[in-house]
N, C-alpha and C. Protein backbone atom coordinates (compact mmCIF):
# COMPACT_ATOMS: atom_id res chain seq x y z
N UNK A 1 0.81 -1.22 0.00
CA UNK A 1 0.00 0.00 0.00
C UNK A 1 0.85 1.27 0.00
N UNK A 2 2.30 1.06 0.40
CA UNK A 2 3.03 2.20 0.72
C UNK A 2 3.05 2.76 -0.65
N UNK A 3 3.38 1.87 -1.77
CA UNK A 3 3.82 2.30 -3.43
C UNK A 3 2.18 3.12 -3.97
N UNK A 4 1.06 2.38 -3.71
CA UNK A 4 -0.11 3.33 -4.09
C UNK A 4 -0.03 4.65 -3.37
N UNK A 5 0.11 4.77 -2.28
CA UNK A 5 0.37 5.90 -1.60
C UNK A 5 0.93 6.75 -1.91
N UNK A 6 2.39 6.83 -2.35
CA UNK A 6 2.94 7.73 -2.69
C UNK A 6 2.61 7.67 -4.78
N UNK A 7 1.93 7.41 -5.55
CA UNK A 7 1.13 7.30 -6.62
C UNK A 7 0.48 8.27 -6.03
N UNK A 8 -0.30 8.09 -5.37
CA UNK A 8 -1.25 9.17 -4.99
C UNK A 8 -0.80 10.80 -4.37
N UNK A 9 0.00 10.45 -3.64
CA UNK A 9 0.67 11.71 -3.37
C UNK A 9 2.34 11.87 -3.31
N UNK A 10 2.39 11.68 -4.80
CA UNK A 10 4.07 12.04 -5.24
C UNK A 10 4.85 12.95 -4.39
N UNK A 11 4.07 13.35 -4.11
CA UNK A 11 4.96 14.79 -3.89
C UNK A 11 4.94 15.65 -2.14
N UNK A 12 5.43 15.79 -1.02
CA UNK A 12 5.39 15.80 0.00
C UNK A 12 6.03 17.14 0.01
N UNK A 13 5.01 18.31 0.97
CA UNK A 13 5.64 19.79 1.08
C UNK A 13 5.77 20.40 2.31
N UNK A 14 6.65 21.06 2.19
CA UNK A 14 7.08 21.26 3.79
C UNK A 14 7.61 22.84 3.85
N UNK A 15 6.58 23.69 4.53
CA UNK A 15 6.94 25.26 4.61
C UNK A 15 7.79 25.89 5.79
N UNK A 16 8.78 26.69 5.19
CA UNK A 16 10.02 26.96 6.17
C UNK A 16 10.46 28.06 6.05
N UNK A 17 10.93 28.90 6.95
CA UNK A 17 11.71 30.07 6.28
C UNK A 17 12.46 30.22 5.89
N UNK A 18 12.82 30.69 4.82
CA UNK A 18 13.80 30.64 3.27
C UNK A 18 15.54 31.21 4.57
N UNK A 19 15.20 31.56 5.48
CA UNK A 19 16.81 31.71 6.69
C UNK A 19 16.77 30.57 7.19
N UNK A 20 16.06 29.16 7.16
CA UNK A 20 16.43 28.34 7.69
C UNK A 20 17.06 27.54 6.60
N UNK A 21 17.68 27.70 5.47
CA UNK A 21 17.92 26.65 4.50
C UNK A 21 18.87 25.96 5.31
N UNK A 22 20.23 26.98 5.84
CA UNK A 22 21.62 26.42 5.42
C UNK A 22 21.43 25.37 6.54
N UNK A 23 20.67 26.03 7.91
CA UNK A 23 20.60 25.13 9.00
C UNK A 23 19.88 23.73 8.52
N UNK A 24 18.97 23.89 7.89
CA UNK A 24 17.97 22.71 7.63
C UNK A 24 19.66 21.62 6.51
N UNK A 25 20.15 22.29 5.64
CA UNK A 25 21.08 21.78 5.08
C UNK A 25 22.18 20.88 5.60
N UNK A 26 22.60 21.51 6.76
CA UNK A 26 23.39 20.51 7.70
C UNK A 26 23.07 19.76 8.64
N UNK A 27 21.86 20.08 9.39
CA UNK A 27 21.32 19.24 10.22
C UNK A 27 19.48 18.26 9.58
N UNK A 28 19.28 18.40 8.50
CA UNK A 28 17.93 18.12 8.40
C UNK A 28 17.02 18.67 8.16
N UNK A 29 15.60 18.26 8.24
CA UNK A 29 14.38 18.62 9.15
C UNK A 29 13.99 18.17 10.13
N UNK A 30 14.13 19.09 10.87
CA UNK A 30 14.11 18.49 12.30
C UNK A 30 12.69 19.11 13.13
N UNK A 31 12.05 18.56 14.45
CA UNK A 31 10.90 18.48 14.68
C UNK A 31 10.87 19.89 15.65
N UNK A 32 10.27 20.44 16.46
CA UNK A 32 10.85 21.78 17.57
C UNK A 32 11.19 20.85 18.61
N UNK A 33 10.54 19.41 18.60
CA UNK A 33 11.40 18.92 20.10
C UNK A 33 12.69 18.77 19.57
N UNK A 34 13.03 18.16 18.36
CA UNK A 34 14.75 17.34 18.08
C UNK A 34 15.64 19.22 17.86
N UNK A 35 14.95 19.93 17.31
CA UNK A 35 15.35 21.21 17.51
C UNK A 35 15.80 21.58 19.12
N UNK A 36 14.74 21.66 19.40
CA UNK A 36 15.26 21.83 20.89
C UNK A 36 16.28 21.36 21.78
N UNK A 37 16.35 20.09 21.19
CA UNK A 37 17.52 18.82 21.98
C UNK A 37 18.82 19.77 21.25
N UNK A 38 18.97 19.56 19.55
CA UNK A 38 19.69 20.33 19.13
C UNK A 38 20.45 21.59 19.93
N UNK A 39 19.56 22.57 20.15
CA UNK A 39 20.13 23.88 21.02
C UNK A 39 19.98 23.86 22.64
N UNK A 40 19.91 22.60 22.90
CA UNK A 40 20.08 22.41 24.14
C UNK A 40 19.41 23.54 25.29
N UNK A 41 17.98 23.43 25.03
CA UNK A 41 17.21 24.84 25.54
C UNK A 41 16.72 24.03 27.14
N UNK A 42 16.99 24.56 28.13
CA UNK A 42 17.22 24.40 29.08
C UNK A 42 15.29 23.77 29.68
N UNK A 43 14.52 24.80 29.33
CA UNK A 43 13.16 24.37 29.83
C UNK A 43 12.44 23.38 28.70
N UNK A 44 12.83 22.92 27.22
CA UNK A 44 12.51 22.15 26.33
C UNK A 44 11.15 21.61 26.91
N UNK A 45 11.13 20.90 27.83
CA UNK A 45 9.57 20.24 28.28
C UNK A 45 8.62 21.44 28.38
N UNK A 46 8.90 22.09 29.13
CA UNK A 46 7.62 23.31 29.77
C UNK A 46 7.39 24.04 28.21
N UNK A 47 8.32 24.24 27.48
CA UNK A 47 8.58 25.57 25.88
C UNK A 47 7.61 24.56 25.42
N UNK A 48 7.79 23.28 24.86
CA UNK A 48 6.94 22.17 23.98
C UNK A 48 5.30 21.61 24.59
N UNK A 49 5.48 22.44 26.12
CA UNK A 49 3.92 21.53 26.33
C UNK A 49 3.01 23.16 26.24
N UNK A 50 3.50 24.04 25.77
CA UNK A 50 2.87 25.05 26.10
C UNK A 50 2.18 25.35 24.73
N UNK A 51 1.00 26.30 24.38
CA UNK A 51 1.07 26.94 23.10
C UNK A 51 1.53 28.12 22.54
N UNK A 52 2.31 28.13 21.47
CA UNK A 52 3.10 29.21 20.95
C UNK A 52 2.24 30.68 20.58
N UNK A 53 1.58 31.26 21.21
CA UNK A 53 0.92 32.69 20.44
C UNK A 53 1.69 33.20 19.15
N UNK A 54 2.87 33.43 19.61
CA UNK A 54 3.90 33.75 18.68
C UNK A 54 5.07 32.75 18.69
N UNK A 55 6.04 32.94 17.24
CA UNK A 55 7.33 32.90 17.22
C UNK A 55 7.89 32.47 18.33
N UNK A 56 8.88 31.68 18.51
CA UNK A 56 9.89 32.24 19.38
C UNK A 56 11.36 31.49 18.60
N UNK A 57 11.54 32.52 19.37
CA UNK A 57 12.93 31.95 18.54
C UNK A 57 14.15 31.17 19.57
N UNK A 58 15.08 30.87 19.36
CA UNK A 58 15.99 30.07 20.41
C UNK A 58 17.16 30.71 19.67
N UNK A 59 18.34 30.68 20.68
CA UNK A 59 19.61 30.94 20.37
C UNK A 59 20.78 29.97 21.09
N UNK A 60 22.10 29.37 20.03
CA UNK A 60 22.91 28.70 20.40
C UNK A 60 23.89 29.11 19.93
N UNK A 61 25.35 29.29 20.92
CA UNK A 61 26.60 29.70 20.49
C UNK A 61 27.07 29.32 19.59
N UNK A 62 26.59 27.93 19.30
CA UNK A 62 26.91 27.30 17.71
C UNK A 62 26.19 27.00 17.04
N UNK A 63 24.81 26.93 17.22
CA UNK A 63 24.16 26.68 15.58
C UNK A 63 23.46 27.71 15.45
N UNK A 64 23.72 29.12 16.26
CA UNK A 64 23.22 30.57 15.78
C UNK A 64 21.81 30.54 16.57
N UNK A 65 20.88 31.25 15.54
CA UNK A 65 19.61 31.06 15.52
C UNK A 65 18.68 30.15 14.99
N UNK A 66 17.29 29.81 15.61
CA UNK A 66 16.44 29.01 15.34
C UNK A 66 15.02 29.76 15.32
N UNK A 67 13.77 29.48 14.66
CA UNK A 67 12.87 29.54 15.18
C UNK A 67 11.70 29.15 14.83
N UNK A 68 10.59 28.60 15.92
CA UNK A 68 9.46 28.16 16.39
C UNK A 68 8.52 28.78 15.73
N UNK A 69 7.30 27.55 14.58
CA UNK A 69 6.45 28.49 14.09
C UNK A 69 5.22 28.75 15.35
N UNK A 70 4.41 29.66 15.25
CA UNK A 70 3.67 29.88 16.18
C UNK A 70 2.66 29.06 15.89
N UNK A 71 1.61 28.69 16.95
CA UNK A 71 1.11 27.54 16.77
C UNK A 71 -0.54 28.32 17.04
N UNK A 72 -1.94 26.89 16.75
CA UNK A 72 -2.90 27.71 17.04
C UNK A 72 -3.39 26.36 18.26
N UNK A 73 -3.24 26.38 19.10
CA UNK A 73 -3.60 25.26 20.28
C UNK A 73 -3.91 25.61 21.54
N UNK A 74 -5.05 26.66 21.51
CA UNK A 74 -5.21 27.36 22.54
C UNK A 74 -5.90 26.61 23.35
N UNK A 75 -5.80 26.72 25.03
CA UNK A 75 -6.42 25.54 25.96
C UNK A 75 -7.98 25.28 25.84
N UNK A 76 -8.66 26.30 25.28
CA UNK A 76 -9.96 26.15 25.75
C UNK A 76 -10.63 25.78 24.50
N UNK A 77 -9.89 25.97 23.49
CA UNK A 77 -10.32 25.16 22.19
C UNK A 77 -9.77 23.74 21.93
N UNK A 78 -8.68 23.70 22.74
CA UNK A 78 -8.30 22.16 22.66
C UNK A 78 -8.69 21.11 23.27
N UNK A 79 -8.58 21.65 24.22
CA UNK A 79 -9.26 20.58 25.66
C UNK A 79 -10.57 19.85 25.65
N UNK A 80 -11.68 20.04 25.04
CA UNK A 80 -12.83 19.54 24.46
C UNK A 80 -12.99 18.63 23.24
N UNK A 81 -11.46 18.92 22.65
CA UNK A 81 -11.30 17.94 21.33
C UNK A 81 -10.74 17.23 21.17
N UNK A 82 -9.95 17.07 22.55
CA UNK A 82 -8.90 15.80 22.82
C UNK A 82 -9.89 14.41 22.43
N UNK A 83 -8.87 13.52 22.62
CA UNK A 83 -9.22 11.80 22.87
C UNK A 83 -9.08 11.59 24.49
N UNK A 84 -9.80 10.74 24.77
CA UNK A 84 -9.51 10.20 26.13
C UNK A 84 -8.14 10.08 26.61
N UNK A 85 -7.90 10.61 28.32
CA UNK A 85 -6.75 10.78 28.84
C UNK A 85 -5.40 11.52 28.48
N UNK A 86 -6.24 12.53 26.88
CA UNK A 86 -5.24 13.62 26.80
C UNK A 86 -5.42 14.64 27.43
N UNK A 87 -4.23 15.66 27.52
CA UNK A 87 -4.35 17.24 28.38
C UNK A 87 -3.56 18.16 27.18
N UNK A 88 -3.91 19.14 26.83
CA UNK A 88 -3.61 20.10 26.00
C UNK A 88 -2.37 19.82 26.01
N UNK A 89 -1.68 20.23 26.48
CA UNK A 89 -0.17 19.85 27.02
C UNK A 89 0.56 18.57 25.97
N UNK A 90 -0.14 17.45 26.85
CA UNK A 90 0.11 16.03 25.92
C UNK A 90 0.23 16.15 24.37
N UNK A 91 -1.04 16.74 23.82
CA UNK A 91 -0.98 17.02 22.43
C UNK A 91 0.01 17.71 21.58
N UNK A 92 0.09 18.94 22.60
CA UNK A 92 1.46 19.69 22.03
C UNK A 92 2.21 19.08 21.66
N UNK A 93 2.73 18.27 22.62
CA UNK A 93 4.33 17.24 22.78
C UNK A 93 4.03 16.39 21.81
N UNK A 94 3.15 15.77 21.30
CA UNK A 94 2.77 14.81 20.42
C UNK A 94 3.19 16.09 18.80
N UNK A 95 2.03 16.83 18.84
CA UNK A 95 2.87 17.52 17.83
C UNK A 95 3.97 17.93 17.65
N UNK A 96 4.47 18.38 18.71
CA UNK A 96 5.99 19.14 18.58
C UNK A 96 7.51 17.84 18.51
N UNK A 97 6.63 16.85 18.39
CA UNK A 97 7.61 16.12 18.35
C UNK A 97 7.90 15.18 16.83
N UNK A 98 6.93 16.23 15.87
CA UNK A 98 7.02 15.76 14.52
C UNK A 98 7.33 16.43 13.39
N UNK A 99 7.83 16.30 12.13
CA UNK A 99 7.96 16.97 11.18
C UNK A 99 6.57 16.51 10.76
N UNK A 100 6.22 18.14 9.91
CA UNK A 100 5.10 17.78 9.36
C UNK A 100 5.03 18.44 7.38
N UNK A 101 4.21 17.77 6.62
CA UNK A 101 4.19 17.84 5.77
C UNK A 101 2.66 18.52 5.01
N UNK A 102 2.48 19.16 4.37
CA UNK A 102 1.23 19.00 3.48
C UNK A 102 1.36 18.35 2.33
N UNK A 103 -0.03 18.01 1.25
CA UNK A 103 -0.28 17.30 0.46
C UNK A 103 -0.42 18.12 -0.64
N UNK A 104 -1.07 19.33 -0.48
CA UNK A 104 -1.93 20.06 -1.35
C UNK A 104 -0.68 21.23 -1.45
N UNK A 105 -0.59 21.79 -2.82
CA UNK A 105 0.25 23.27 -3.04
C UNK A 105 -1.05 24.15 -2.44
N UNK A 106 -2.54 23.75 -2.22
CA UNK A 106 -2.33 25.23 -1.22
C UNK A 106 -2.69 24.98 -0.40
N UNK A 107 -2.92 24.14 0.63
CA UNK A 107 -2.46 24.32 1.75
C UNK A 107 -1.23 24.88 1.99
N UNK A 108 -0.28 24.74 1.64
CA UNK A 108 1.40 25.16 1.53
C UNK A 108 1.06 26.24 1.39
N UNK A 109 0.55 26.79 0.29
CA UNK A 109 0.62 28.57 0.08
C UNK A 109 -0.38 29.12 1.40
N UNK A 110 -1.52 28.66 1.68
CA UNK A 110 -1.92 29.17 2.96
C UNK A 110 -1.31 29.64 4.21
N UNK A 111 -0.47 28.39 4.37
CA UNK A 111 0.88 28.32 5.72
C UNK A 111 1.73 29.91 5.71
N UNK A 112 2.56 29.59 4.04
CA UNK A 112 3.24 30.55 4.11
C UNK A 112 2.69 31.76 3.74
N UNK A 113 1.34 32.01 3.91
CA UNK A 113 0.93 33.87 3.66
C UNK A 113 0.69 33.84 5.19
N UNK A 114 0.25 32.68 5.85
CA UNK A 114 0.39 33.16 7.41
C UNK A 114 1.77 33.91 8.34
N UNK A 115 2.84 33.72 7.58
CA UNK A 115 3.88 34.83 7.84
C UNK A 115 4.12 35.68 7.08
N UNK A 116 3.05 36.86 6.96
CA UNK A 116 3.83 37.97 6.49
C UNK A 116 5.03 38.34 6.51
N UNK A 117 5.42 38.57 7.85
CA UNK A 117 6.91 38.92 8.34
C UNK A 117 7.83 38.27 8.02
N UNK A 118 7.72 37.17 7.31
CA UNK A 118 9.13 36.07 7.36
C UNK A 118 9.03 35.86 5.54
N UNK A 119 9.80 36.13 5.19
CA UNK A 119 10.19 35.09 3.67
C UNK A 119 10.04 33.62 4.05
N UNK A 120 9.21 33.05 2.96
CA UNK A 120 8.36 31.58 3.49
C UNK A 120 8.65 31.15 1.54
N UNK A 121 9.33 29.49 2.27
CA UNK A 121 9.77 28.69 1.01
C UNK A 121 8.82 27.29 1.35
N UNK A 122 8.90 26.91 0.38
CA UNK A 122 8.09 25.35 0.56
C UNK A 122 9.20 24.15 0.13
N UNK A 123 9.36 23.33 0.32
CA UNK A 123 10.31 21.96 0.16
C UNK A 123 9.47 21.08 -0.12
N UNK A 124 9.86 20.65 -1.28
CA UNK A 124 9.22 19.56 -2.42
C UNK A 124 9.99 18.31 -1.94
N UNK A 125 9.63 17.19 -1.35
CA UNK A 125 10.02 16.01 -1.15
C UNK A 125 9.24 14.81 -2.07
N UNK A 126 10.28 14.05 -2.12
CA UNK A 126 9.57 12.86 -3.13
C UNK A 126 9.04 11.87 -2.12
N UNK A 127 7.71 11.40 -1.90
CA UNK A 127 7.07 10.18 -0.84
C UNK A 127 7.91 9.54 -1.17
N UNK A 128 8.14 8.73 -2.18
CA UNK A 128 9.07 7.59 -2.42
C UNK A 128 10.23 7.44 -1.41
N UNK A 129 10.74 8.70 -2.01
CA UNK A 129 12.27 8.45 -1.29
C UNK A 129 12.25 8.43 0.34
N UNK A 130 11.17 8.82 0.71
CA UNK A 130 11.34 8.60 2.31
C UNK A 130 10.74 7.63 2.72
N UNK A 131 9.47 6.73 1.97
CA UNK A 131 9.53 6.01 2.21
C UNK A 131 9.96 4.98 1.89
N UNK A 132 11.01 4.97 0.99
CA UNK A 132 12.30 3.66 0.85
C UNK A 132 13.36 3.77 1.75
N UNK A 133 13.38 5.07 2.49
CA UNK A 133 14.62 5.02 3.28
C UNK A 133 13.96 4.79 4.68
N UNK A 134 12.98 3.82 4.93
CA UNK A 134 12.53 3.66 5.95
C UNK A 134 11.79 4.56 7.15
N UNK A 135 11.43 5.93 6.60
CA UNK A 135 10.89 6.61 7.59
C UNK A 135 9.39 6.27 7.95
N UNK A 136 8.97 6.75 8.92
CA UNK A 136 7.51 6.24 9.53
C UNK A 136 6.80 7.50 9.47
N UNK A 137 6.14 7.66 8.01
CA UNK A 137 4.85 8.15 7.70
C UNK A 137 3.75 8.13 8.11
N UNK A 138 3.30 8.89 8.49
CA UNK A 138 1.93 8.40 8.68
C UNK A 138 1.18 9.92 8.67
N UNK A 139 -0.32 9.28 7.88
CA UNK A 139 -1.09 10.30 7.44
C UNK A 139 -1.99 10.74 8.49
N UNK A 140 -3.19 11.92 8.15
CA UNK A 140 -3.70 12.14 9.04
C UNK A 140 -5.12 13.01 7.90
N UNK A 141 -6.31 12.58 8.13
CA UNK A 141 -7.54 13.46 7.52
C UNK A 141 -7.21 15.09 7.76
N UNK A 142 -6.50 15.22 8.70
CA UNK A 142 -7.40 16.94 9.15
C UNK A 142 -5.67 17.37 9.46
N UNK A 143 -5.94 19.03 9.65
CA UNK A 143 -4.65 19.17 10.64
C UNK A 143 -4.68 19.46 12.15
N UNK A 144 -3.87 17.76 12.72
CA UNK A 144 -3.65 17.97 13.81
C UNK A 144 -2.69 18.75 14.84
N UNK A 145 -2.22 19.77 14.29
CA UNK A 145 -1.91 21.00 14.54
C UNK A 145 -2.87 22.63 15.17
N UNK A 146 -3.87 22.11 14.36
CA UNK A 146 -4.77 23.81 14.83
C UNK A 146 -6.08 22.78 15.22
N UNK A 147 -7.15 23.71 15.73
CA UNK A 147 -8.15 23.09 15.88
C UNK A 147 -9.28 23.27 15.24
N UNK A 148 -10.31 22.43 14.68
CA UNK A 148 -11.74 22.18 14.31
C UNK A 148 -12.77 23.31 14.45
N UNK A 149 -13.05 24.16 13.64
CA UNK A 149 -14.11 24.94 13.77
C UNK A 149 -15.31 24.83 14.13
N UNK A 150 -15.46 23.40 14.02
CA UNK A 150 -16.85 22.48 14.26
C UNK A 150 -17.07 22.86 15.50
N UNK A 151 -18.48 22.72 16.66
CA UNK A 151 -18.43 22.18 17.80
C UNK A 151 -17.18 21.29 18.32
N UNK A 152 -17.01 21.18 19.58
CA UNK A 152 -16.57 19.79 20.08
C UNK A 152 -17.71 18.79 19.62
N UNK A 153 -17.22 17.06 19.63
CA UNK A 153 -17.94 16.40 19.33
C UNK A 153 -18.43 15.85 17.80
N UNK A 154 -17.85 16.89 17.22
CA UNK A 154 -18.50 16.85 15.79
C UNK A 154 -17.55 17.11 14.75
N UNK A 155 -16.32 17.53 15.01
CA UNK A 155 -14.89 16.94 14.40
C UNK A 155 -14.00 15.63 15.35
N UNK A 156 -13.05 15.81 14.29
CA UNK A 156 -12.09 14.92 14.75
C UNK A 156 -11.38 14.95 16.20
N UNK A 157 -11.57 14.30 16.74
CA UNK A 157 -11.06 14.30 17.79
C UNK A 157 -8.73 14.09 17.62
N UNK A 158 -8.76 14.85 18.61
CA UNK A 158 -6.84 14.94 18.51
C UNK A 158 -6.30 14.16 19.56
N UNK A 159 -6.08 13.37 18.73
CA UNK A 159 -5.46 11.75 19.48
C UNK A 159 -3.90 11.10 18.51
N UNK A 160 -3.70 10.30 19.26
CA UNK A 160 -2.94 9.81 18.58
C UNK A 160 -3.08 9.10 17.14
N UNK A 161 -3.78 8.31 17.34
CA UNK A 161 -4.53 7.72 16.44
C UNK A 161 -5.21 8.06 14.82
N UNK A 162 -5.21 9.33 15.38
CA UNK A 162 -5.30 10.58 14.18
C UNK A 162 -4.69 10.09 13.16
N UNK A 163 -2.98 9.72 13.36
CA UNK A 163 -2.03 9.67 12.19
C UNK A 163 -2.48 7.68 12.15
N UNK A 164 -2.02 7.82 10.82
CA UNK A 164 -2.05 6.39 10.29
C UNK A 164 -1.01 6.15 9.80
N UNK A 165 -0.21 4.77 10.13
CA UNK A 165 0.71 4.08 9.04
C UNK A 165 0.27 4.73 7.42
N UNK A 166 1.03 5.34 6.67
CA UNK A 166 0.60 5.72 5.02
C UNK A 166 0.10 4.36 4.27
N UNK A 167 1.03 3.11 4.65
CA UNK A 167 0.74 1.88 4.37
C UNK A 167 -0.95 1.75 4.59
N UNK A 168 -1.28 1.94 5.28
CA UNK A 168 -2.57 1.46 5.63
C UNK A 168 -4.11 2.50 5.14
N UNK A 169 -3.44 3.67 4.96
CA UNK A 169 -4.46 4.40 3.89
C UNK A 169 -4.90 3.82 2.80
N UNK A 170 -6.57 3.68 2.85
CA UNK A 170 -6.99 3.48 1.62
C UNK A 170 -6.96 4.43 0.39
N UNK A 171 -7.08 4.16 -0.79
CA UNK A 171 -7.56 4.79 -2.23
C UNK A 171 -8.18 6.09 -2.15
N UNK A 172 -9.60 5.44 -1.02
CA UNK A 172 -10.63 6.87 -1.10
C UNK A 172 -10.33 7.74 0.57
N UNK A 173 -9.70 7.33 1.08
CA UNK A 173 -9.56 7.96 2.41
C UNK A 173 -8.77 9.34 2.19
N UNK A 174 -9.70 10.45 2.92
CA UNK A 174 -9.07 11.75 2.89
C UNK A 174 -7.79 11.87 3.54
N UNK A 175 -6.94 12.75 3.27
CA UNK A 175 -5.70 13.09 3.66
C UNK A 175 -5.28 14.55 3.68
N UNK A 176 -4.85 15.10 4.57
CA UNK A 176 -4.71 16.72 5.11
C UNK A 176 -3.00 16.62 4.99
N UNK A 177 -2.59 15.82 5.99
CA UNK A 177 -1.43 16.45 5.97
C UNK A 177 -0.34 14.78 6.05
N UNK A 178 1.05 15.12 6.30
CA UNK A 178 1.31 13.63 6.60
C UNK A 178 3.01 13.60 7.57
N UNK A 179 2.86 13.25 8.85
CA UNK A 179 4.03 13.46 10.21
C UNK A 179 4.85 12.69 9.91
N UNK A 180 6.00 12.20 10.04
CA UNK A 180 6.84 11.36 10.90
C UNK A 180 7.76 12.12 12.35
N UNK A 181 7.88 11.21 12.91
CA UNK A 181 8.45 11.43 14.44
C UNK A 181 9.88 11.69 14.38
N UNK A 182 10.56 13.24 14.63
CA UNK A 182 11.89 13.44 15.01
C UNK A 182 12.70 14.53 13.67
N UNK A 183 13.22 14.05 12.48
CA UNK A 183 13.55 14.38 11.99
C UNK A 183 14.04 13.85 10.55
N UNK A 184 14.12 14.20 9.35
CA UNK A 184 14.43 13.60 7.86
C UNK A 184 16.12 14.18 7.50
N UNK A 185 16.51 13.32 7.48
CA UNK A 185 17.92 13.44 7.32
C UNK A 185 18.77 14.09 6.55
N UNK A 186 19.42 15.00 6.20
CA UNK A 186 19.81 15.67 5.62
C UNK A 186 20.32 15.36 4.46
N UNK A 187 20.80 14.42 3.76
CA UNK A 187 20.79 13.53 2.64
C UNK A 187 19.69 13.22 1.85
N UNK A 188 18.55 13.56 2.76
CA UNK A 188 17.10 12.49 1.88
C UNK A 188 16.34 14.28 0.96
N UNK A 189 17.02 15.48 1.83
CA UNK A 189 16.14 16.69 1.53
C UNK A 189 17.85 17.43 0.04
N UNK A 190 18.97 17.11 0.16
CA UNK A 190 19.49 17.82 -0.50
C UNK A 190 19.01 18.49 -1.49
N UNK A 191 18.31 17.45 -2.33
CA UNK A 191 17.87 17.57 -3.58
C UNK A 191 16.46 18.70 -4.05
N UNK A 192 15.93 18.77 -2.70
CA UNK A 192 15.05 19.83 -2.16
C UNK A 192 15.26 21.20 -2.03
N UNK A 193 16.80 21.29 -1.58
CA UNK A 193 17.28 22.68 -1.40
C UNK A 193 18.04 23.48 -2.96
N UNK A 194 17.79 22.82 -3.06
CA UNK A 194 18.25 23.05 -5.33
C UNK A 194 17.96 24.80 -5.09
N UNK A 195 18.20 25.29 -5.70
CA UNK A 195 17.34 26.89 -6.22
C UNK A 195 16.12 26.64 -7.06
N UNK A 196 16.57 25.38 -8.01
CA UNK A 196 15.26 25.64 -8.88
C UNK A 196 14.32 24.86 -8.41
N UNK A 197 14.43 24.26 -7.17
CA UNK A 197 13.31 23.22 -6.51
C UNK A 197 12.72 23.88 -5.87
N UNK A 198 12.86 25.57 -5.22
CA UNK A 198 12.49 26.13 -3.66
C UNK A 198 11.29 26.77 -4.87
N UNK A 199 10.26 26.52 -3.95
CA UNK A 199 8.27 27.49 -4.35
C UNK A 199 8.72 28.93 -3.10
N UNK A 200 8.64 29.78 -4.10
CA UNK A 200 9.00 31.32 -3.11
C UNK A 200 7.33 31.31 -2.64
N UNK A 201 7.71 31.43 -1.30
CA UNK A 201 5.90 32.07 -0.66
C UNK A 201 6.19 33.16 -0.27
N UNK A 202 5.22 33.99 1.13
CA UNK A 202 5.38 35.27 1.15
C UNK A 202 6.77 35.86 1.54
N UNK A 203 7.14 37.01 1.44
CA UNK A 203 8.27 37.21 1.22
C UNK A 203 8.27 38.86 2.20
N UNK A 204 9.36 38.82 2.55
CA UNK A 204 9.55 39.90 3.66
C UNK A 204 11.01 39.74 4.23
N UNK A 205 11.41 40.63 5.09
CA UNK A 205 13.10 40.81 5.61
C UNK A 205 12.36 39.84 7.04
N UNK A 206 13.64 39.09 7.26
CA UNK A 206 13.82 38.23 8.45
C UNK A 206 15.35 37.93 8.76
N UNK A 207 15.88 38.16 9.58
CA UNK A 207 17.01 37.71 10.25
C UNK A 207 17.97 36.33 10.07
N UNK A 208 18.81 36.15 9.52
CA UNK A 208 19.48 34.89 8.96
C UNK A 208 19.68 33.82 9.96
N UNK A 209 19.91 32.53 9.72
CA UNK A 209 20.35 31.58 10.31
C UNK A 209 19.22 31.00 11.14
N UNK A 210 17.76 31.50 10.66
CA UNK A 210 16.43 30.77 11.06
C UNK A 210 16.30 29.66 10.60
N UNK A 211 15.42 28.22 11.59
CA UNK A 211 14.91 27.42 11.05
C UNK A 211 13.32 27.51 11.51
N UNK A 212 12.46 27.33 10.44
CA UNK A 212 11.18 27.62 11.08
C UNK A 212 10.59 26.25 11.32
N UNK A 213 9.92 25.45 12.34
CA UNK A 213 9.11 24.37 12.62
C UNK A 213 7.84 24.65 12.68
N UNK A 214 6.98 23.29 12.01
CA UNK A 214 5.35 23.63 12.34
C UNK A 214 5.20 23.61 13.72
């Protein structure tokens, strides 16, 4: 099922700020938790269970600057849409501990007009190639990142479970976006960072040596 899968969605996109190339170049794509481990940020648990209003950015004597996309996971919209025995908190960490991808060029262009302020690139990945190099895909209907406009009750609930093995997606089953856990190796994206591979999104002055995470 993995080979229909990526048939179906060739093509895997991932929005970043055009100052995070060189970092993303030597170290990956990496998740805001493996980021975090990266710059060795002292409160990492409390920064990842919290929700981001804004940006933030991190700083390390050696890998410069970093920064955190802002997130939409506010407590009182989340907390009603959990799965059993989650806490807002939990979810975060569940997200923040993934790279994430879209399917659709606009969803991608959506992402990146959400930063005005930042020059915003998209990264074209081939499904194939990540999933021949063994990474653990897995899809998801909705984005489990922001929350459901619906009532509680009447969307998707944000669980783990959300994401699926890609293997195990059917033909007709919807698909929003698609995680794996930690980070994609810097070898598997080279070919991504091309000039003539980068989709320019919105565009604005931002500060060098950024990496932006969902």
């Amino acid at each position: 099922m993995t080979d229909a899968f990526s048939r179906r969605f060739p093509t895997l996109l991932h929005v970043t700020d055009a100052a995070a190339l060189a970092s993303i170049a030597r170290h990956g794509l990496l998740s805001a938790e493996a980021l975090c481990a990266l710059f060795e940020v002292p409160d990492a648990e409390a920064l990842l269970g919290r929700n981001r209003d804004r940006a933030v950015t991190l700083r390390h004597p050696v890998h410069g600057m970093a920064t955190l996309r802002r997130q939409k996971l506010h407590e009182a919209g989340l907390a009603p849409r959990l799965g059993p025995g989650l806490t807002p908190a939990c979810w975060r960490r569940f997200i923040n501990a993934r790279v994430f991808f879209w399917v659709s060029d606009r969803d991608a262009r959506v992402l990146a007009r959400a930063e005005p302020g930042r020059v915003q690139v998209t990264l074209r990945l081939a499904t194939a190639a990540l999933i021949e190099a063994g990474l653990a895909l897995a899809a998801a209907p909705v984005n489990g990142g922001s929350v459901d406009r619906m009532p509680p009750g009447r969307g998707r609930r944000r669980e783990p479970e959300l994401y699926r093995p890609v293997a195990a997606i059917g033909p007709g089953e919807r698909v929003r976006e698609v995680a794996l856990p930690g980070a994609v190796p810097p070898a598997l994206i080279a070919h991504a960072l091309a000039p003539h591979a980068l989709i320019a999104g919105a565009r604005a002055a931002h500060p060098p040596h950024a990496e932006a995470l969902p």
